[in-house]
Protein backbone atom coordinates (compact mmCIF):
# COMPACT_ATOMS: atom_id res chain seq x y z
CA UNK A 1 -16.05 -25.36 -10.54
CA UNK A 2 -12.74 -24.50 -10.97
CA UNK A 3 -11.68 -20.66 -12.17
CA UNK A 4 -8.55 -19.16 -13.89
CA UNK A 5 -6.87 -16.54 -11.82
CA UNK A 6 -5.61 -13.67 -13.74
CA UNK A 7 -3.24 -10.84 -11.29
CA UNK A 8 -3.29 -7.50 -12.42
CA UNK A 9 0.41 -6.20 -12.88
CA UNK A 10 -0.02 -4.26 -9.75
CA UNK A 11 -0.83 -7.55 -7.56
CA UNK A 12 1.75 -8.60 -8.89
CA UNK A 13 3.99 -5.96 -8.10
CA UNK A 14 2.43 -6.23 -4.71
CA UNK A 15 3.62 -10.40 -4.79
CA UNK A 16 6.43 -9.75 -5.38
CA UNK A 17 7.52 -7.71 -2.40
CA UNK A 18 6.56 -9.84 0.02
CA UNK A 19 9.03 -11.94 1.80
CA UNK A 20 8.73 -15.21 -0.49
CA UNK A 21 6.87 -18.16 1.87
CA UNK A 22 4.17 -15.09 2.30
CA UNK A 23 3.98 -14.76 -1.46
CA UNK A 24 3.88 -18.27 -1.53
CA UNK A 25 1.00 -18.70 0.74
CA UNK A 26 -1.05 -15.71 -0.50
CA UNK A 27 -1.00 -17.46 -4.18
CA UNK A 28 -1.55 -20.76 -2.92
CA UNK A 29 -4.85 -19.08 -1.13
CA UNK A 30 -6.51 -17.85 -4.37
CA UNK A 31 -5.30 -20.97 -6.38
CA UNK A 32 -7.16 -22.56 -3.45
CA UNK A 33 -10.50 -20.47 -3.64
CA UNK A 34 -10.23 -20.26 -7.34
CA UNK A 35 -10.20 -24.55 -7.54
CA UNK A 36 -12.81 -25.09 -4.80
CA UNK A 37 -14.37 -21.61 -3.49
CA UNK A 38 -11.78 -22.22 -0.21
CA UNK A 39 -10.45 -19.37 2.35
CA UNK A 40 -11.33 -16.87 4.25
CA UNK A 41 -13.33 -14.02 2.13
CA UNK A 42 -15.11 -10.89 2.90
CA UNK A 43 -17.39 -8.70 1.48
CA UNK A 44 -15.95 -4.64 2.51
CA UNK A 45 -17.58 -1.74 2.03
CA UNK A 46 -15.44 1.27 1.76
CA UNK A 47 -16.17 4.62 0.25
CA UNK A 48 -19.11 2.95 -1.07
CA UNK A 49 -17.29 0.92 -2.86
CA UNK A 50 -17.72 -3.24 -1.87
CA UNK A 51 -14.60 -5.10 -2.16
CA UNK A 52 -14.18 -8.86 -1.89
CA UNK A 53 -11.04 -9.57 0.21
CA UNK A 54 -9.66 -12.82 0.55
CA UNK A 55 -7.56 -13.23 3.83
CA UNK A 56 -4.27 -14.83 4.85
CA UNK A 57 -2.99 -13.31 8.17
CA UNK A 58 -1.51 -10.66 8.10
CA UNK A 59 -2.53 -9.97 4.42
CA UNK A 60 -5.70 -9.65 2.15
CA UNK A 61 -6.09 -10.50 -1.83
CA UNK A 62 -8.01 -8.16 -3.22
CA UNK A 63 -10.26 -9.48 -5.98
CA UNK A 64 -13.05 -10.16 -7.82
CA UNK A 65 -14.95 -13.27 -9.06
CA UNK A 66 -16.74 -13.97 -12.26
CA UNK A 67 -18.02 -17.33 -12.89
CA UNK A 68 -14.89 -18.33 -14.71
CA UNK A 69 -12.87 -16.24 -13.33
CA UNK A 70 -10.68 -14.98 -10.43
CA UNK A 71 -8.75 -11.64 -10.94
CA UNK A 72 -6.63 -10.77 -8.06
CA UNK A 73 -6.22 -6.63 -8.11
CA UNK A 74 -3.71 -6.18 -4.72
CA UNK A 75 -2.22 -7.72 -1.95
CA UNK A 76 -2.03 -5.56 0.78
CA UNK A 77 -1.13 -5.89 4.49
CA UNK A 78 -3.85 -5.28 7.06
CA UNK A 79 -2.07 -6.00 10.34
């Protein structure tokens, strides 16, 4: 099943300061799980609050999945 992917203007804020074949790669990652459920993604729990975060070294896609849907919140660096 394949989901739109909607970024929150803060993601893409986030985007858009990253050098751009890491930008690149980051979008092509949640295209990727949105089109075929793809990459590397983790359930977090933090201040009780669970977070999905979808991985690509040395960054994580925060988002959150509806059965249509893919909204990307952040990008943040872990590493």
């Amino acid at each position: 099943m394949t989901r739109s992917v909607a970024w929150h203007p803060r993601a893409v804020s986030d985007l858009e300061r990253l050098p751009w074949r890491a930008a690149a790669l980051v979008d092509e990652a949640v295209q990727r799980f949105a089109e075929r459920g793809e990459g590397s993604l983790r359930a977090v729990t933090t201040d009780e609050r669970r977070e999905l975060r979808l991985y690509v070294a040395p960054y994580f896609a925060w988002i959150s999945v509806t059965d249509d849907a893919v909204l990307v919140w952040r990008v943040l660096r872990y590493a």
